[in-house]
PDB file of N, CA and C in Angstrom:
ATOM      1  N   UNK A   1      15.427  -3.470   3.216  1.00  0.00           N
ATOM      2  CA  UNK A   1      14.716  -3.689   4.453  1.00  0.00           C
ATOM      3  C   UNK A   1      13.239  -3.298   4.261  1.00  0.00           C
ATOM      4  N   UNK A   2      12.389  -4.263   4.651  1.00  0.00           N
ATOM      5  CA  UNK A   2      11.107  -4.094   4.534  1.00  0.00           C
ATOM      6  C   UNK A   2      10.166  -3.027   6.187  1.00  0.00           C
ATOM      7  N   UNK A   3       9.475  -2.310   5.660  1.00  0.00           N
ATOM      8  CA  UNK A   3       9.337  -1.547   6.662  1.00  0.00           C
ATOM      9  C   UNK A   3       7.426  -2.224   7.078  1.00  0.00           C
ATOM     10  N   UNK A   4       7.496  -3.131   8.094  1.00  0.00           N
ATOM     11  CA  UNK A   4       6.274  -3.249   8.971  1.00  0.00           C
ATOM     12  C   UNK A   4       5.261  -2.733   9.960  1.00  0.00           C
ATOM     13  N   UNK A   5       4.209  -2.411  10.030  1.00  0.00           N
ATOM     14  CA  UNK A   5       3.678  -1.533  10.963  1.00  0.00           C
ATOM     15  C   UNK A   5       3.487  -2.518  12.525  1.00  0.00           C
ATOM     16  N   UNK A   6       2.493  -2.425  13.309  1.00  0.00           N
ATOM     17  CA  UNK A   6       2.638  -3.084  13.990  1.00  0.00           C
ATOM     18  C   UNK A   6       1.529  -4.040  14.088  1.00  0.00           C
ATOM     19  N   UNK A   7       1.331  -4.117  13.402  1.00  0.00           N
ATOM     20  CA  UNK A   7      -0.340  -4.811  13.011  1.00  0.00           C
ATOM     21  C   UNK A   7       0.010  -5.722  11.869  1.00  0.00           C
ATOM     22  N   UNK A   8       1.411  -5.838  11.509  1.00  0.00           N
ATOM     23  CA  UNK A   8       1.943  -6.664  10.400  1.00  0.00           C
ATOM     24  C   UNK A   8       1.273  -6.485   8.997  1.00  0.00           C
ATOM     25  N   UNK A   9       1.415  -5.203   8.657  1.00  0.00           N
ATOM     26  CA  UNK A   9       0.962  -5.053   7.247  1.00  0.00           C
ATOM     27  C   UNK A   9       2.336  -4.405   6.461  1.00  0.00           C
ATOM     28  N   UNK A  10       2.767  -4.530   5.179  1.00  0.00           N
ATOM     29  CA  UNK A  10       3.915  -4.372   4.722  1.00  0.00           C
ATOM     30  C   UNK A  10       3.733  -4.005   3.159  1.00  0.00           C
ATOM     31  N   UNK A  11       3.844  -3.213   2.366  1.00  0.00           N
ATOM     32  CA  UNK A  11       4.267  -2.970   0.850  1.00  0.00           C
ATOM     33  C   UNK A  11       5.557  -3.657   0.053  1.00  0.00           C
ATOM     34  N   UNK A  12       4.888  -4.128  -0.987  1.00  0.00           N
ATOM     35  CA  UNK A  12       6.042  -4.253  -1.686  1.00  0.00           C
ATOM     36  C   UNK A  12       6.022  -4.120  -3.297  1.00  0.00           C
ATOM     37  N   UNK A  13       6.766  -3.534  -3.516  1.00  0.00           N
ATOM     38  CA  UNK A  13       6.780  -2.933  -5.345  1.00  0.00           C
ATOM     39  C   UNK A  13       7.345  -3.848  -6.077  1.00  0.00           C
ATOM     40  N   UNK A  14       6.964  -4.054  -7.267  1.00  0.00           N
ATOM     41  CA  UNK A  14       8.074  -5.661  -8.387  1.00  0.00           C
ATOM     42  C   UNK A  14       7.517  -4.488  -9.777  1.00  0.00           C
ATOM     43  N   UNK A  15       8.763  -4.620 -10.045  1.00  0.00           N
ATOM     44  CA  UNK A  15       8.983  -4.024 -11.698  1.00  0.00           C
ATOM     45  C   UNK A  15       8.078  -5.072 -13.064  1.00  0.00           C
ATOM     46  N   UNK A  16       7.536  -4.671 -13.411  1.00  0.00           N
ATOM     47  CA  UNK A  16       6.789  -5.604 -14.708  1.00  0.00           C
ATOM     48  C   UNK A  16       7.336  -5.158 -15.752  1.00  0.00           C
ATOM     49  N   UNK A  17       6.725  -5.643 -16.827  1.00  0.00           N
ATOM     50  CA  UNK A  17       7.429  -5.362 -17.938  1.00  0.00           C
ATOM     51  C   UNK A  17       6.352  -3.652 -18.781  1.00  0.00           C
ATOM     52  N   UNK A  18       5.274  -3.967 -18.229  1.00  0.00           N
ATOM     53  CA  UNK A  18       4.084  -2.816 -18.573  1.00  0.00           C
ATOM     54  C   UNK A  18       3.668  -1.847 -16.989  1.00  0.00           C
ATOM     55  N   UNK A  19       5.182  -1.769 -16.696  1.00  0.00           N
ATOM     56  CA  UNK A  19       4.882  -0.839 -15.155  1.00  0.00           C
ATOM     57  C   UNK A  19       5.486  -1.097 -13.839  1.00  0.00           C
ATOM     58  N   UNK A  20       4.553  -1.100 -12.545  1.00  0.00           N
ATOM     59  CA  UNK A  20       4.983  -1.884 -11.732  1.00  0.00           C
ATOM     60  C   UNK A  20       3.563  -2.812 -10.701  1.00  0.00           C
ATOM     61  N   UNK A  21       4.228  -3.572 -10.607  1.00  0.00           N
ATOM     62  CA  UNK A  21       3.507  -4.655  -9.763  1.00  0.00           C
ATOM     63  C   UNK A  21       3.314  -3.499  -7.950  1.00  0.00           C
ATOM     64  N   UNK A  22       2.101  -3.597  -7.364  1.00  0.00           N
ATOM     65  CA  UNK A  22       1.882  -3.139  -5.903  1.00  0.00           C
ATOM     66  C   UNK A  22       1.206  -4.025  -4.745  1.00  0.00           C
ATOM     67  N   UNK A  23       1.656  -4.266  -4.414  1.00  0.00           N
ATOM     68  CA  UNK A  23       0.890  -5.197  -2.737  1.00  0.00           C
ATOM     69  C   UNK A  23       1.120  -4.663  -1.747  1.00  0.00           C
ATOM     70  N   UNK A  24      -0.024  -5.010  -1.036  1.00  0.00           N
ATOM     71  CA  UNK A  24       0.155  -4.985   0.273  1.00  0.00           C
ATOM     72  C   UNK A  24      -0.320  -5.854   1.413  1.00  0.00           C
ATOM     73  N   UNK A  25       0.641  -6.369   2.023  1.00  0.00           N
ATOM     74  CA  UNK A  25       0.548  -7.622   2.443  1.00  0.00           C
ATOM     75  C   UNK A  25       0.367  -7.870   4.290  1.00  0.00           C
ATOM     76  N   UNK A  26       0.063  -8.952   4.349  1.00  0.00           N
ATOM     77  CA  UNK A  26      -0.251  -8.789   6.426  1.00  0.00           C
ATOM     78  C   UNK A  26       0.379  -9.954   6.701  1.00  0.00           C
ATOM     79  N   UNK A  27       1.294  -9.969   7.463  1.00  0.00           N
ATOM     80  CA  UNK A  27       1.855 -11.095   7.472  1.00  0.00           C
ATOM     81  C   UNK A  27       2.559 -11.895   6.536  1.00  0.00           C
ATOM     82  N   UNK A  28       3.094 -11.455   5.444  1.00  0.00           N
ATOM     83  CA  UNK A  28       3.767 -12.281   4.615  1.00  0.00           C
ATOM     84  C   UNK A  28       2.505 -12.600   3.287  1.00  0.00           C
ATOM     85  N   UNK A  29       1.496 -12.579   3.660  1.00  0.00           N
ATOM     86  CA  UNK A  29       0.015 -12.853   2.502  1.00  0.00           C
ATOM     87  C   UNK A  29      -0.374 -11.446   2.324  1.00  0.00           C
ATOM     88  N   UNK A  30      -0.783 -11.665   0.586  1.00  0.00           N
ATOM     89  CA  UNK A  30      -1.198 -10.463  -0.423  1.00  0.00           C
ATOM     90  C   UNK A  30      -2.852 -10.187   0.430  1.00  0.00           C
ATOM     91  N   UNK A  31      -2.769  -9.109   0.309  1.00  0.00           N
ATOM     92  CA  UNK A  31      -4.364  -8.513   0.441  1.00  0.00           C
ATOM     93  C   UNK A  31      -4.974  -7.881   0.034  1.00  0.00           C
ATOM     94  N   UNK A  32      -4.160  -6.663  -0.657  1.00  0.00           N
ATOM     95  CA  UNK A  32      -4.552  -5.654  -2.007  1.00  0.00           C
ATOM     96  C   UNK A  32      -3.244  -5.547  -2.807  1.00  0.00           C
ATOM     97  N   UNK A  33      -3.923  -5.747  -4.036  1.00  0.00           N
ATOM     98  CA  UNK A  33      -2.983  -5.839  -5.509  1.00  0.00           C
ATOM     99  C   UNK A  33      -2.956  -4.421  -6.349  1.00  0.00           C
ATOM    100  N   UNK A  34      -2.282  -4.018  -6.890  1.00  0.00           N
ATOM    101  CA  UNK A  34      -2.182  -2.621  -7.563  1.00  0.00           C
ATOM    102  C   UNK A  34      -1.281  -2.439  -9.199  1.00  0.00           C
ATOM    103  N   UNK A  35      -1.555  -1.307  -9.638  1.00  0.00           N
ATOM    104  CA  UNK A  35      -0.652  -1.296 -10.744  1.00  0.00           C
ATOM    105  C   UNK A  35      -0.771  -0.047 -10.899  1.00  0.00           C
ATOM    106  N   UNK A  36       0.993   0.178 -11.029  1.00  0.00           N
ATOM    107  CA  UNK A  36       1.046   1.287 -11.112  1.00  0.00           C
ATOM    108  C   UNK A  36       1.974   1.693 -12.650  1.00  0.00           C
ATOM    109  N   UNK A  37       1.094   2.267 -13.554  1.00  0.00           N
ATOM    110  CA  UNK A  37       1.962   2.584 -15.183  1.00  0.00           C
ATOM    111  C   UNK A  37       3.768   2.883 -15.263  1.00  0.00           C
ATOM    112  N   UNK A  38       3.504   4.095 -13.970  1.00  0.00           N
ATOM    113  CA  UNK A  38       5.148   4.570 -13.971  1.00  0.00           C
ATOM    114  C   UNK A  38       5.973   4.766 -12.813  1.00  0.00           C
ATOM    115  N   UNK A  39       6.996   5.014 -12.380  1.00  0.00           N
ATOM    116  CA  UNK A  39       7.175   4.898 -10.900  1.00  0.00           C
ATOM    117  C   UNK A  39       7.152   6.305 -10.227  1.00  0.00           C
ATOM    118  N   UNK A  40       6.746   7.036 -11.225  1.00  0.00           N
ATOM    119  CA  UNK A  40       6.612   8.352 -10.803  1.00  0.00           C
ATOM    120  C   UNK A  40       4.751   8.267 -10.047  1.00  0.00           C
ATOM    121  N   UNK A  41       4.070   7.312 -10.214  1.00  0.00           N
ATOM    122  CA  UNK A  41       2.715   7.291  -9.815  1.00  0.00           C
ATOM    123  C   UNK A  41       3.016   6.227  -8.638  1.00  0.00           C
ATOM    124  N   UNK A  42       3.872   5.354  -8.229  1.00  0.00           N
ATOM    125  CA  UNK A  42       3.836   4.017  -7.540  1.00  0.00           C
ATOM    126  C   UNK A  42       3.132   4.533  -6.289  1.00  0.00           C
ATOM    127  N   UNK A  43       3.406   6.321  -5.097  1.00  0.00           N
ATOM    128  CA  UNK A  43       3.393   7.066  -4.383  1.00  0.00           C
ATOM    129  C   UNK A  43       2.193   6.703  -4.165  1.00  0.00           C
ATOM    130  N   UNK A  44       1.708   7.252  -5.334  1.00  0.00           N
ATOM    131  CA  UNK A  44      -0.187   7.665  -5.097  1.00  0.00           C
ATOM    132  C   UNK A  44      -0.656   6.543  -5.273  1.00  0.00           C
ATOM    133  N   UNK A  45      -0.606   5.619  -5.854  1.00  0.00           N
ATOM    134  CA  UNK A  45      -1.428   4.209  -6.102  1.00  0.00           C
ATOM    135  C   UNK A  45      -0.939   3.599  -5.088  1.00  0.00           C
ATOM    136  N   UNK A  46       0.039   3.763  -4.162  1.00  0.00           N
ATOM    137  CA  UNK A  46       0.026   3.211  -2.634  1.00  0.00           C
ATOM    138  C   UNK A  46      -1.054   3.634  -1.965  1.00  0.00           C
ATOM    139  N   UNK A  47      -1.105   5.166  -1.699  1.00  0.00           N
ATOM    140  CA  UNK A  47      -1.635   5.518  -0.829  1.00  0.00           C
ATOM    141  C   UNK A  47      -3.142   5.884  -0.954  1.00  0.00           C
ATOM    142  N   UNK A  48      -3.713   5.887  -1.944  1.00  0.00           N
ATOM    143  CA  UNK A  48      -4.760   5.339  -2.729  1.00  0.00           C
ATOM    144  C   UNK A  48      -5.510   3.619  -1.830  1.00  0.00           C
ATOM    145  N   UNK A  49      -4.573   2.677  -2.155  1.00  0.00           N
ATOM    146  CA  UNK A  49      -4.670   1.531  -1.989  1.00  0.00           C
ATOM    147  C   UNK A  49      -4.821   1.411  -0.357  1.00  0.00           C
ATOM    148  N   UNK A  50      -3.938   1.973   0.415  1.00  0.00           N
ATOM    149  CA  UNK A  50      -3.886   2.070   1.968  1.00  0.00           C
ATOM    150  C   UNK A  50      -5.052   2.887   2.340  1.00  0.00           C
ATOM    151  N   UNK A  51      -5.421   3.755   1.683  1.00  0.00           N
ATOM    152  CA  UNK A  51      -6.437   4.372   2.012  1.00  0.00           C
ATOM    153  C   UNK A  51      -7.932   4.003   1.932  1.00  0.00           C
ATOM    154  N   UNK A  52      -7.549   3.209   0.820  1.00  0.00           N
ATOM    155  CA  UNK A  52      -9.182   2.236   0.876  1.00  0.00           C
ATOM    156  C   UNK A  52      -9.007   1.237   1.809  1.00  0.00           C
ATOM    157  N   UNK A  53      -7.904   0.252   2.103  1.00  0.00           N
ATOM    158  CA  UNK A  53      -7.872  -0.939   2.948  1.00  0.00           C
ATOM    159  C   UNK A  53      -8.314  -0.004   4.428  1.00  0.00           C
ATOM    160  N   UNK A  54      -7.804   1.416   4.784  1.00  0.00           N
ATOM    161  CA  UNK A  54      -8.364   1.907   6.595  1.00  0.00           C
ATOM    162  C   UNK A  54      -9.710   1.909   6.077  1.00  0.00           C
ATOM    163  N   UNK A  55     -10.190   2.264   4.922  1.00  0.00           N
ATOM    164  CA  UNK A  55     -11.776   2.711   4.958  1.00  0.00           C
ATOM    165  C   UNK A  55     -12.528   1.730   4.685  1.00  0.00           C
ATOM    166  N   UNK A  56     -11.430   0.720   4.543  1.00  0.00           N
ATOM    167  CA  UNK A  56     -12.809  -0.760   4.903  1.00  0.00           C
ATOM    168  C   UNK A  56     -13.020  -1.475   6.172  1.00  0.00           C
ATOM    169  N   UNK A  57     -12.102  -0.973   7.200  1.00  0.00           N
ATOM    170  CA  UNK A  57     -11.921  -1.331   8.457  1.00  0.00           C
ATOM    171  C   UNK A  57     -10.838  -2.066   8.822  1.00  0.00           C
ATOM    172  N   UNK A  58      -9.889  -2.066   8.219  1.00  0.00           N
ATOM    173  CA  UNK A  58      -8.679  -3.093   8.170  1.00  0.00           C
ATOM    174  C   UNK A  58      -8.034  -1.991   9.237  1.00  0.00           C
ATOM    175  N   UNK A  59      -8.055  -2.697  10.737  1.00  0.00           N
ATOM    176  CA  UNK A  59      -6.898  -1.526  11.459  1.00  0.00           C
ATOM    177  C   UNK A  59      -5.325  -1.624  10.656  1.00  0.00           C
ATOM    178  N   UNK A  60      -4.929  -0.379  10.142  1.00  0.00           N
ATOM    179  CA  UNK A  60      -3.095  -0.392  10.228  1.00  0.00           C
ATOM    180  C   UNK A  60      -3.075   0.849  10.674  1.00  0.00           C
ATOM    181  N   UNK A  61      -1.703   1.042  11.150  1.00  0.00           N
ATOM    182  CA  UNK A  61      -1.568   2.440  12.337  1.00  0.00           C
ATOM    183  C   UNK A  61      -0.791   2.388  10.376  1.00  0.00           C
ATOM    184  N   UNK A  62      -0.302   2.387   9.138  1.00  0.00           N
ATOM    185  CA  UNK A  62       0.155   2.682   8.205  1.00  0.00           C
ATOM    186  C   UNK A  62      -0.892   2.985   7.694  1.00  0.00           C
ATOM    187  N   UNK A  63      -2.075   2.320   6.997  1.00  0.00           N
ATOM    188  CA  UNK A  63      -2.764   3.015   6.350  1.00  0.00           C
ATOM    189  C   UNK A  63      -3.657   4.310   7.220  1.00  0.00           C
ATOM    190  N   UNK A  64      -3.553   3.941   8.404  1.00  0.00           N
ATOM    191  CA  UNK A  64      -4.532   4.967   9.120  1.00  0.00           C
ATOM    192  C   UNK A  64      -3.905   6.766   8.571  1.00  0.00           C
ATOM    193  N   UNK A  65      -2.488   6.859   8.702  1.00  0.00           N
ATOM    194  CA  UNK A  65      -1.966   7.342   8.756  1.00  0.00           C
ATOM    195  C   UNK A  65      -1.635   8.302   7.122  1.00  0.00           C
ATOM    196  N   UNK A  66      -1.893   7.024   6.271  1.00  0.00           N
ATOM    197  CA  UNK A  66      -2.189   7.337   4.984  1.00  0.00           C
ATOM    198  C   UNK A  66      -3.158   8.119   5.101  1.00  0.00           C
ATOM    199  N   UNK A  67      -4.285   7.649   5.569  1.00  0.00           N
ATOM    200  CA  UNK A  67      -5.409   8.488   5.033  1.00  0.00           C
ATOM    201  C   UNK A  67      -5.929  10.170   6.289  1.00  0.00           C
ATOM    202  N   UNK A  68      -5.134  10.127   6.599  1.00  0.00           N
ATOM    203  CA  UNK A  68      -4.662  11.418   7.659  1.00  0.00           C
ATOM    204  C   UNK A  68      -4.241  12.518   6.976  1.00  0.00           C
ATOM    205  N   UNK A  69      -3.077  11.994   6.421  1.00  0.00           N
ATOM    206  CA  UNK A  69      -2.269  12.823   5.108  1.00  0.00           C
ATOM    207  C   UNK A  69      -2.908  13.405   4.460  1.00  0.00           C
ATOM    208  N   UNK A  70      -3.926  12.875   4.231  1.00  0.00           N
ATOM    209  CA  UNK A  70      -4.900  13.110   2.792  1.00  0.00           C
ATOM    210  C   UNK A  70      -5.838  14.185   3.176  1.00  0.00           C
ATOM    211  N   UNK A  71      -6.080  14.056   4.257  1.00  0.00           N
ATOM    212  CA  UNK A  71      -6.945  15.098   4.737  1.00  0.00           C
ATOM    213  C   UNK A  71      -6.154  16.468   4.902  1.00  0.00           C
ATOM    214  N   UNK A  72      -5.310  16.873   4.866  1.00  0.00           N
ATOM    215  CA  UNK A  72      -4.247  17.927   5.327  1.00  0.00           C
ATOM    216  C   UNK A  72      -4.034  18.676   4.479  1.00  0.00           C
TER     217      UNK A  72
END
């Protein structure tokens, strides 16, 4: 089950062969791409990634929330 915010933005992880594949998507369309070496990093190169998409002005009550965390 894919977990959506309400602003229709969504993650999704794909296994590669050199790591893993990261998106994050609005509506079903890619908007930021990522890579993450191991899946022990996938965490932070999310929230990394969510954290730049709130600080470019992209409202998500998900990344907002990301970058909340961060401050704490």
């Amino acid at each position: 089950m894919t977990r959506v915010d309400v602003e229709g933005y969504s993650t999704k992880v794909t296994a590669l062969g050199s790591g893993y594949g990261l998106r994050i998507l609005k509506k079903g369309k890619v908007v930021v791409q990522g890579h993450a070496p191991t899946k022990a990093d996938i965490a932070s190169v999310l929230k990394e990634m969510l954290r730049m998409l709130d600080k470019c002005g992209n409202p998500s009550s998900m990344a907002s929330a990301s970058r909340a965390r961060r401050k704490k």
